[in-house]
C-alpha atoms as a PDB file:
ATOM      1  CA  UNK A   1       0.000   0.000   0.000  1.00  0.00           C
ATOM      2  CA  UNK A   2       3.012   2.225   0.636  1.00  0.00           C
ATOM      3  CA  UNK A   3       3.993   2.168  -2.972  1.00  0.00           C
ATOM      4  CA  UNK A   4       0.366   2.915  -3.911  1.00  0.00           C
ATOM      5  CA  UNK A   5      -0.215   5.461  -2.095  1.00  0.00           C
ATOM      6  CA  UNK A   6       2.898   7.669  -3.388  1.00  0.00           C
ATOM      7  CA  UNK A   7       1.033   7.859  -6.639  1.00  0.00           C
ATOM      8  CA  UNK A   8      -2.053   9.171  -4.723  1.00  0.00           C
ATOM      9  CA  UNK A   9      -3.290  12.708  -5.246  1.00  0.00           C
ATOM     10  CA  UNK A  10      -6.372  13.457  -3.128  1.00  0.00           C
ATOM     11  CA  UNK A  11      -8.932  14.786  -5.682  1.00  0.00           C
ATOM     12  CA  UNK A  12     -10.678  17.792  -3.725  1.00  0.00           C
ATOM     13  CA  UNK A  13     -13.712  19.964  -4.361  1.00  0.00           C
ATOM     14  CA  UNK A  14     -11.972  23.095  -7.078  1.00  0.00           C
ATOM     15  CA  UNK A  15     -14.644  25.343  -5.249  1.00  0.00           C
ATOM     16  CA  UNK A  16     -12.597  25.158  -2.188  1.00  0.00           C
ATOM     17  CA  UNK A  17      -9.355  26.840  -3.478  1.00  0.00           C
ATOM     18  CA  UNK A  18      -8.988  29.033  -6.424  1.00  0.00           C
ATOM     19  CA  UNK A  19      -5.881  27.502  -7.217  1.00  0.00           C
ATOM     20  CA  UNK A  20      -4.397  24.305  -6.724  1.00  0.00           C
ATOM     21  CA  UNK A  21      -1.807  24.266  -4.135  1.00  0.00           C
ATOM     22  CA  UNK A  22      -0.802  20.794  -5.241  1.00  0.00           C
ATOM     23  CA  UNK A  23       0.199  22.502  -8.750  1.00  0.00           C
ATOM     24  CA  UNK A  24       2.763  24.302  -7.607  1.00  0.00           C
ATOM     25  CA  UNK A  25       6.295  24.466  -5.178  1.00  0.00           C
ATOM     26  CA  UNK A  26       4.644  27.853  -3.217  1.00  0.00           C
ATOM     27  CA  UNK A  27       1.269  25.903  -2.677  1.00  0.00           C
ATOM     28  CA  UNK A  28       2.641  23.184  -1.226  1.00  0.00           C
ATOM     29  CA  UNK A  29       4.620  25.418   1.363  1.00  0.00           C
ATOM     30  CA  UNK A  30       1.529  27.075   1.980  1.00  0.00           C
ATOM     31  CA  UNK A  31      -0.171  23.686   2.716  1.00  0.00           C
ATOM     32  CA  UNK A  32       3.003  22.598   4.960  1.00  0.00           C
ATOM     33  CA  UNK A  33       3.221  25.533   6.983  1.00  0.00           C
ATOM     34  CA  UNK A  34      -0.466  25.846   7.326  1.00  0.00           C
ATOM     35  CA  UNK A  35      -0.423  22.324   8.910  1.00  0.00           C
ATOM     36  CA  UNK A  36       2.715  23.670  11.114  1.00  0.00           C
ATOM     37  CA  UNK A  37       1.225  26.491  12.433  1.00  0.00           C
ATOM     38  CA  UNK A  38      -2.360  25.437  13.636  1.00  0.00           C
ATOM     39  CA  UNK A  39      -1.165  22.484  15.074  1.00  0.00           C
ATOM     40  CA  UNK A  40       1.421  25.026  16.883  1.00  0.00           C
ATOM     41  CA  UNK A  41      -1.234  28.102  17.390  1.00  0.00           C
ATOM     42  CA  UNK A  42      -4.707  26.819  17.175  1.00  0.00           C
ATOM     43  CA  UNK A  43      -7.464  27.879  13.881  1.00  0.00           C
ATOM     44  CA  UNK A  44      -7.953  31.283  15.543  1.00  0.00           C
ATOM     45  CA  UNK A  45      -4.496  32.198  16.579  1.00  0.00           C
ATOM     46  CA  UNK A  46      -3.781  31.203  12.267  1.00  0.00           C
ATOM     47  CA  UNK A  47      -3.583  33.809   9.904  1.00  0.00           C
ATOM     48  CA  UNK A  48      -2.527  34.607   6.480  1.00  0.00           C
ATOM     49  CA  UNK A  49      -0.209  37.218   7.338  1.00  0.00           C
ATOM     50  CA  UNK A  50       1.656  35.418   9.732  1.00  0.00           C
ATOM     51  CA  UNK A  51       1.576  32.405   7.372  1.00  0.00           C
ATOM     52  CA  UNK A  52       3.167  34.638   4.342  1.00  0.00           C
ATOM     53  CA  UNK A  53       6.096  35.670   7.283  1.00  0.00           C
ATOM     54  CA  UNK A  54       6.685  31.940   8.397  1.00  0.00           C
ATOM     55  CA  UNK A  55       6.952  31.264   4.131  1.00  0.00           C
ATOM     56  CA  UNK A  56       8.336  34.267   3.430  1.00  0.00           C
ATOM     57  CA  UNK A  57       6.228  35.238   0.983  1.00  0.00           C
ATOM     58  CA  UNK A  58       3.119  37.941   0.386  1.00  0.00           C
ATOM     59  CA  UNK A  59       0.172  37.422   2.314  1.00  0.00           C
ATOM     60  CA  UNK A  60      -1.612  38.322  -1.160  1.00  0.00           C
ATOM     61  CA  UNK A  61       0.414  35.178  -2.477  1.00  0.00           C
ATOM     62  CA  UNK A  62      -1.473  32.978  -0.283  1.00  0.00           C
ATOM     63  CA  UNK A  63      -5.020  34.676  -1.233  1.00  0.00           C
ATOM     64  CA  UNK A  64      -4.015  33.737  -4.780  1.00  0.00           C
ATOM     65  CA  UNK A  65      -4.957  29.782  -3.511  1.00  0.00           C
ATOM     66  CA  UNK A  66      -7.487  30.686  -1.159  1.00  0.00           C
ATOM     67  CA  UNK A  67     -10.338  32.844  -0.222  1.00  0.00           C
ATOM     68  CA  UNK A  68      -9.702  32.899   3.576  1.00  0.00           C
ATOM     69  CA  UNK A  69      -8.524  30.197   6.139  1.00  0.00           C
ATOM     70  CA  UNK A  70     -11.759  29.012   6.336  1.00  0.00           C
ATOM     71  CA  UNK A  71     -11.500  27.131   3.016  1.00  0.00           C
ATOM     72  CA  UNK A  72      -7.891  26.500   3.903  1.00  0.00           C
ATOM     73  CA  UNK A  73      -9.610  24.308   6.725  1.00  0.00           C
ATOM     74  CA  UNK A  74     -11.831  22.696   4.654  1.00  0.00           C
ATOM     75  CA  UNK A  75      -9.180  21.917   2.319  1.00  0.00           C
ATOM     76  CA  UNK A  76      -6.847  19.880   4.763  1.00  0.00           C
ATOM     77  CA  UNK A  77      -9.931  18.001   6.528  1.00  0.00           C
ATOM     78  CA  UNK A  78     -11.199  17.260   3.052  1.00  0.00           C
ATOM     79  CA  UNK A  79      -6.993  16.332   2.047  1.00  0.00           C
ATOM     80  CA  UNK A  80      -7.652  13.906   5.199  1.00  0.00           C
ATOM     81  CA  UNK A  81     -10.465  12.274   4.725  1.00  0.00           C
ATOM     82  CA  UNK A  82      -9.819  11.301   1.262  1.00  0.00           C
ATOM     83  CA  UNK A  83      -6.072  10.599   2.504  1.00  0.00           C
ATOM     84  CA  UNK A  84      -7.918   7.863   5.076  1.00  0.00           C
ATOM     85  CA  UNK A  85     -10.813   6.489   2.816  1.00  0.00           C
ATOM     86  CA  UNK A  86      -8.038   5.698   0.145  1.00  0.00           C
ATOM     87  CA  UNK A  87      -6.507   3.587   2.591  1.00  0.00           C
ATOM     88  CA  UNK A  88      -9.434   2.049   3.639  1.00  0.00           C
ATOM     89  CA  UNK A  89      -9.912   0.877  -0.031  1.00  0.00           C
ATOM     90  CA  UNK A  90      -6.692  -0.793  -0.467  1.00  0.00           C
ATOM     91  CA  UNK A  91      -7.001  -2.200   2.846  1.00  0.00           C
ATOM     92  CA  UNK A  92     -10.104  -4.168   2.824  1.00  0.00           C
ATOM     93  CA  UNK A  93     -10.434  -4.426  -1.282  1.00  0.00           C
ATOM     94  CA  UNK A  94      -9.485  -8.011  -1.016  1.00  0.00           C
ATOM     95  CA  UNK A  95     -10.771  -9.070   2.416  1.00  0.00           C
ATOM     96  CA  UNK A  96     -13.987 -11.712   1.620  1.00  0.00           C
ATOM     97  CA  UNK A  97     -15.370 -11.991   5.201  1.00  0.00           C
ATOM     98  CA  UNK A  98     -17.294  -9.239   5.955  1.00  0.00           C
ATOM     99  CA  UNK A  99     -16.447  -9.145  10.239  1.00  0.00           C
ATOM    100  CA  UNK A 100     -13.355  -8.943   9.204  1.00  0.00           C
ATOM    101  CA  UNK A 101     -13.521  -6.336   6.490  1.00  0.00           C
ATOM    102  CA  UNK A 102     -15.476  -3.928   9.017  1.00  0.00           C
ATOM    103  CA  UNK A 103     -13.060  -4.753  11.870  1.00  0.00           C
ATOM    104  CA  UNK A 104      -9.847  -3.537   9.308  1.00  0.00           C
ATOM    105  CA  UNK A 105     -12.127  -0.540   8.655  1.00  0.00           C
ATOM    106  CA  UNK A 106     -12.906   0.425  12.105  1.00  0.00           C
ATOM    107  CA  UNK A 107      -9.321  -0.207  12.364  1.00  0.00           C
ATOM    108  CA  UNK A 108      -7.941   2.403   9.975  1.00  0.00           C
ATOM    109  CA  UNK A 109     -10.730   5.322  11.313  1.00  0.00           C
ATOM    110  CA  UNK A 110      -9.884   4.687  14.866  1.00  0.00           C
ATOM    111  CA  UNK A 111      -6.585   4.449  14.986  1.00  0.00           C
ATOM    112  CA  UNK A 112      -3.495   6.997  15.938  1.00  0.00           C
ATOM    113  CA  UNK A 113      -2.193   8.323  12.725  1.00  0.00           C
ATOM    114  CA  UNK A 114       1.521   7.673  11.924  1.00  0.00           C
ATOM    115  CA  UNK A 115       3.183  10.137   9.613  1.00  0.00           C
ATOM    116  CA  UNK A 116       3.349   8.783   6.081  1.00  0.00           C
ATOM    117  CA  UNK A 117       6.670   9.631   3.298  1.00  0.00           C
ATOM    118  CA  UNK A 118       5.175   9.446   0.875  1.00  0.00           C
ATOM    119  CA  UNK A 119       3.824  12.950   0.753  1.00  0.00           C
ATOM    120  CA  UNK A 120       6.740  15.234   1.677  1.00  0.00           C
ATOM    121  CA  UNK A 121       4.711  18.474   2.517  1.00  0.00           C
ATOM    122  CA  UNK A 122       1.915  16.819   4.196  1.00  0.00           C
ATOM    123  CA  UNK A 123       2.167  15.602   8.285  1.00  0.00           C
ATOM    124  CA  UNK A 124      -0.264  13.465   8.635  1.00  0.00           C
ATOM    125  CA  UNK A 125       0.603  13.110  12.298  1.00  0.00           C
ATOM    126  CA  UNK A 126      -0.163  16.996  13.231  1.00  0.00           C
ATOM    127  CA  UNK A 127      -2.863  16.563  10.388  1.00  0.00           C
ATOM    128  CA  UNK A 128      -4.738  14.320  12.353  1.00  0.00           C
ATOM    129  CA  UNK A 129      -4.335  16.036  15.548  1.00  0.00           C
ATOM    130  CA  UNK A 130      -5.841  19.563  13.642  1.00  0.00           C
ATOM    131  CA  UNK A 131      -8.540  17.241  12.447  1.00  0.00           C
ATOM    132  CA  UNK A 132      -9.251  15.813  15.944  1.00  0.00           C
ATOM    133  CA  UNK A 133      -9.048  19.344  17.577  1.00  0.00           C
ATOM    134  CA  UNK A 134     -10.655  21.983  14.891  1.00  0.00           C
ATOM    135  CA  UNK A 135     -12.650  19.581  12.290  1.00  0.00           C
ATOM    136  CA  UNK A 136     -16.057  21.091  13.875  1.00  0.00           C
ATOM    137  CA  UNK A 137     -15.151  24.322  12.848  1.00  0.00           C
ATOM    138  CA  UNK A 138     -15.325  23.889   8.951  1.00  0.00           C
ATOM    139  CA  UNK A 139     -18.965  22.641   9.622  1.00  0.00           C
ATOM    140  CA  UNK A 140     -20.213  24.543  13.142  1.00  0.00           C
ATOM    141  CA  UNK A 141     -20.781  27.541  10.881  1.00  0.00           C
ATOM    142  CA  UNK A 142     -24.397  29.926   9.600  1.00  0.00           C
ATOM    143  CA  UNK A 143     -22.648  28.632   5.786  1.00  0.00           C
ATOM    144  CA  UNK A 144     -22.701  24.443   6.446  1.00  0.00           C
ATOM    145  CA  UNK A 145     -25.928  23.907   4.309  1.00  0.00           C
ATOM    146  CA  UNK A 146     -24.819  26.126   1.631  1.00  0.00           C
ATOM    147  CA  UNK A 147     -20.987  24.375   1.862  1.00  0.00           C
ATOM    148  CA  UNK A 148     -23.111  21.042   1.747  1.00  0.00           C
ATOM    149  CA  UNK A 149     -25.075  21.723  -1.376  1.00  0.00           C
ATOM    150  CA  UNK A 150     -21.850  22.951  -2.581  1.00  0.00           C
ATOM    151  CA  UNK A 151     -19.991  19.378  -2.098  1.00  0.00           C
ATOM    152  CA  UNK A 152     -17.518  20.677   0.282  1.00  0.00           C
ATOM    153  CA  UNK A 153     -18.289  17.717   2.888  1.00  0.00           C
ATOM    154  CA  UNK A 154     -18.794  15.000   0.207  1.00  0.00           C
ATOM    155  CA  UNK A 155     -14.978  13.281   0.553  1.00  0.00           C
ATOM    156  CA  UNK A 156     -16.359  12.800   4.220  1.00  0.00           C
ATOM    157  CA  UNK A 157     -19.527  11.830   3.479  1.00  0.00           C
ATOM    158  CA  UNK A 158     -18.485   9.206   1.202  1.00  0.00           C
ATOM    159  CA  UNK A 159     -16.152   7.572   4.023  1.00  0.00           C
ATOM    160  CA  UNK A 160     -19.355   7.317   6.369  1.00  0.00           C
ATOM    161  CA  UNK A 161     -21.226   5.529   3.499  1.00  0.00           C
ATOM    162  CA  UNK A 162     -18.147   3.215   3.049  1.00  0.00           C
ATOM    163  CA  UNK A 163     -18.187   2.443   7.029  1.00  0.00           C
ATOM    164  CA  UNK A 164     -22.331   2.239   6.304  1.00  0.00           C
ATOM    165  CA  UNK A 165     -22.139  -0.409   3.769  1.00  0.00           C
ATOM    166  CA  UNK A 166     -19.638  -2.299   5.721  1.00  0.00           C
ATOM    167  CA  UNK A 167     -21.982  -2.423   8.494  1.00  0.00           C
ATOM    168  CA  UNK A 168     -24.891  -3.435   6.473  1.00  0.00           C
ATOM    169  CA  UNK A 169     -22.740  -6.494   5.018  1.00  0.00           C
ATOM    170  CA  UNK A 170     -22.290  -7.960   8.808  1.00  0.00           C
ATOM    171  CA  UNK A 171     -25.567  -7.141   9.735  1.00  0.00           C
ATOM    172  CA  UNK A 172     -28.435  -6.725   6.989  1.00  0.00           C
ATOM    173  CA  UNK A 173     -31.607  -6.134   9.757  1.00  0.00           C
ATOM    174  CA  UNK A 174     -29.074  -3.610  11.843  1.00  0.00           C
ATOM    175  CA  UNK A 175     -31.579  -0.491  11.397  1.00  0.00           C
ATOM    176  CA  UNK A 176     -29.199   2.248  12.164  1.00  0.00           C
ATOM    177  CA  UNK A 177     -26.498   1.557  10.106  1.00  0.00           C
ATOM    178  CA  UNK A 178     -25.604   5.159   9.031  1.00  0.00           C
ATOM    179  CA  UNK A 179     -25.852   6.761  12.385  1.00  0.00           C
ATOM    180  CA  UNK A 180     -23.619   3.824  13.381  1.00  0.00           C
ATOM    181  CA  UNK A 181     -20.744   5.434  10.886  1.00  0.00           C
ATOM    182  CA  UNK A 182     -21.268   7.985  11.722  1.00  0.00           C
ATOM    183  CA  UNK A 183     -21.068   7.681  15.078  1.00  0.00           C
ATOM    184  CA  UNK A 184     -17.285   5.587  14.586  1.00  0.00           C
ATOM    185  CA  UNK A 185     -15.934   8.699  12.893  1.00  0.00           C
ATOM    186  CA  UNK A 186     -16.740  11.613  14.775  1.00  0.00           C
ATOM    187  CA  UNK A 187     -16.376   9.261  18.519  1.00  0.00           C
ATOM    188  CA  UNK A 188     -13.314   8.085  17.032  1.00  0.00           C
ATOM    189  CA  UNK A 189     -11.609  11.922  16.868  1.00  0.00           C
ATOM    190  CA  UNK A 190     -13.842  12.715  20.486  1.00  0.00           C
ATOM    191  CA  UNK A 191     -12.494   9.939  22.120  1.00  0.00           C
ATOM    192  CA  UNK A 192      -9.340  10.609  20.913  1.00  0.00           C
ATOM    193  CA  UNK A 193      -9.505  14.645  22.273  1.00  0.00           C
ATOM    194  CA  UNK A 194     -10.887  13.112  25.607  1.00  0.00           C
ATOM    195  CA  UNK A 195      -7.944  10.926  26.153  1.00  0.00           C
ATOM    196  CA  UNK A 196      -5.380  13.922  25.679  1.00  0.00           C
ATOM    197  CA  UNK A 197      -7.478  16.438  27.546  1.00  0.00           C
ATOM    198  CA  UNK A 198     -10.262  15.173  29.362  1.00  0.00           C
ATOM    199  CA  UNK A 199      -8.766  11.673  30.511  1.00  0.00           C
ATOM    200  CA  UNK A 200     -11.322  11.174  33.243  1.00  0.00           C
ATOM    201  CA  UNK A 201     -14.080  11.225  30.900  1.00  0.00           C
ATOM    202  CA  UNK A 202     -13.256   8.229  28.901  1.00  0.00           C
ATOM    203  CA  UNK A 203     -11.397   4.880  29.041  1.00  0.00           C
ATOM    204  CA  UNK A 204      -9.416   5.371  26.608  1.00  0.00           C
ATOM    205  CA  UNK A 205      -5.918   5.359  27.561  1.00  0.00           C
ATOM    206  CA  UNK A 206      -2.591   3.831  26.348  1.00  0.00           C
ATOM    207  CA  UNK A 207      -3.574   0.619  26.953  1.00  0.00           C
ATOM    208  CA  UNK A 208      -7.286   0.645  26.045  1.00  0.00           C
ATOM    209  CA  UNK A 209      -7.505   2.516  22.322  1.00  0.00           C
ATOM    210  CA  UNK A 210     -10.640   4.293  20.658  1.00  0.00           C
ATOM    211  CA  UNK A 211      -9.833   0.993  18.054  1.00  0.00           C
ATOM    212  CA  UNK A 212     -10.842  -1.161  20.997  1.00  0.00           C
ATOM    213  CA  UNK A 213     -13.539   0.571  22.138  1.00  0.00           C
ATOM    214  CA  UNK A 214     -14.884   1.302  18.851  1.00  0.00           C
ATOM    215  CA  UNK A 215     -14.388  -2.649  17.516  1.00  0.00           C
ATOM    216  CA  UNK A 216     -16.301  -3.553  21.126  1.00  0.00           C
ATOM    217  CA  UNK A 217     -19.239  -1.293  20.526  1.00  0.00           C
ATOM    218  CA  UNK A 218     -19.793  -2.022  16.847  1.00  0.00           C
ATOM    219  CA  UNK A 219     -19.918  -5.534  17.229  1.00  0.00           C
ATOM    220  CA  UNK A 220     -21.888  -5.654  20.343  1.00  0.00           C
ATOM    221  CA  UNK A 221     -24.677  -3.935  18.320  1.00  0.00           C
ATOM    222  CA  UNK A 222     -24.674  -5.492  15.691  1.00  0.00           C
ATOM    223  CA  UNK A 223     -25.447  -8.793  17.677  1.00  0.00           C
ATOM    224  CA  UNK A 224     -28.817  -7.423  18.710  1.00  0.00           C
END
């Protein structure tokens, strides 16, 4: 999958940026640094000036790939998503049973992130952690239905309906098979933020992982 994946380029949305950062050496800084500096300084502390200073480059630069750093956000979560969901497809594309097909993909949703070489810009490790800490803010907004219609959310969407259809192969009768999904991607990243900030309010810990958890719940459901 390694090998596969350095071929991969994460088709996003073109109504997010207004050019493609992948297209060019200054884009890709942009998206490095971007990644650098919220994980360092949190969405609200980020800006595009102090983005062009870090890059050393115009702050108008950095408008010339995107409207504000609201679609910035958007673009890494939605870089993300289709980042995981193309490595839940190689993963399970050749598993028959369907338990075990569903545990690999709770697996790969639940799981700490480890930083991957094949894309040199792009840390997937502090990725994951903006994802886990600031992914509510591209949707918590008075735009999100708009945004919707727009396709801005559909990389996302499409990983749920992957999880969905996983769950549906285990368990035909289940009756809340999408809320299920659902439920294993956006617990996975809470239970995650718990266990780094709010330890007392989960389980979760170094020995007991959202994967565990996650695998425990599913299955015990799905029994019913």
């Amino acid at each position: 999958m390694k090998y596969l994946l350095q071929d991969l380029k994460v088709r996003i949305n073109d109504k997010i940026y207004i050019k493609d950062p992948e297209s060019s050496a200054l884009g890709k800084r942009i998206i490095e640094h971007s990644i650098l500096m919220i994980q360092e300084k949190g969405f609200e502390s980020f800006t595009f000036k102090k983005l062009g200073e870090k890059i050393g480059s115009n702050e108008s630069s950095i408008y010339r790939y995107f409207e504000n750093k609201h679609k910035l956000l958007l673009y890494l979560t939605c870089w993300y998503w289709g980042w995981l969901e193309y490595q839940l497809v190689f993963a399970t594309n050749n598993i028959p049973n369907s338990k075990d097909k569903l545990k690999v993909g709770i697996d790969i949703i639940t799981r700490s992130i480890e930083e991957d070489s094949s894309f040199s810009h792009i840390n997937e490790v502090l990725l994951n952690k903006i994802v886990i800490n600031e992914y509510s803010k591209s949707y918590l907004t008075k735009e999100v239905d708009t945004d919707n219609k727009e396709g801005y959310f559909s990389i996302y969407k499409r990983l749920a309906t992957r999880i969905k259809d996983m769950i549906i192969e285990v368990n035909s009768t289940y009756p809340y098979p999408a809320s299920l999904a659902s439920t294993i991607i956006e617990g996975a990243l809470h239970q995650h933020f718990l266990k780094e900030h709010f330890p007392s309010l989960t389980n979760c810990d170094h020995k007991i992982t959202p994967t565990k958890y996650f695998t425990d719940l599913v299955f015990h459901s799905l029994k019913k």
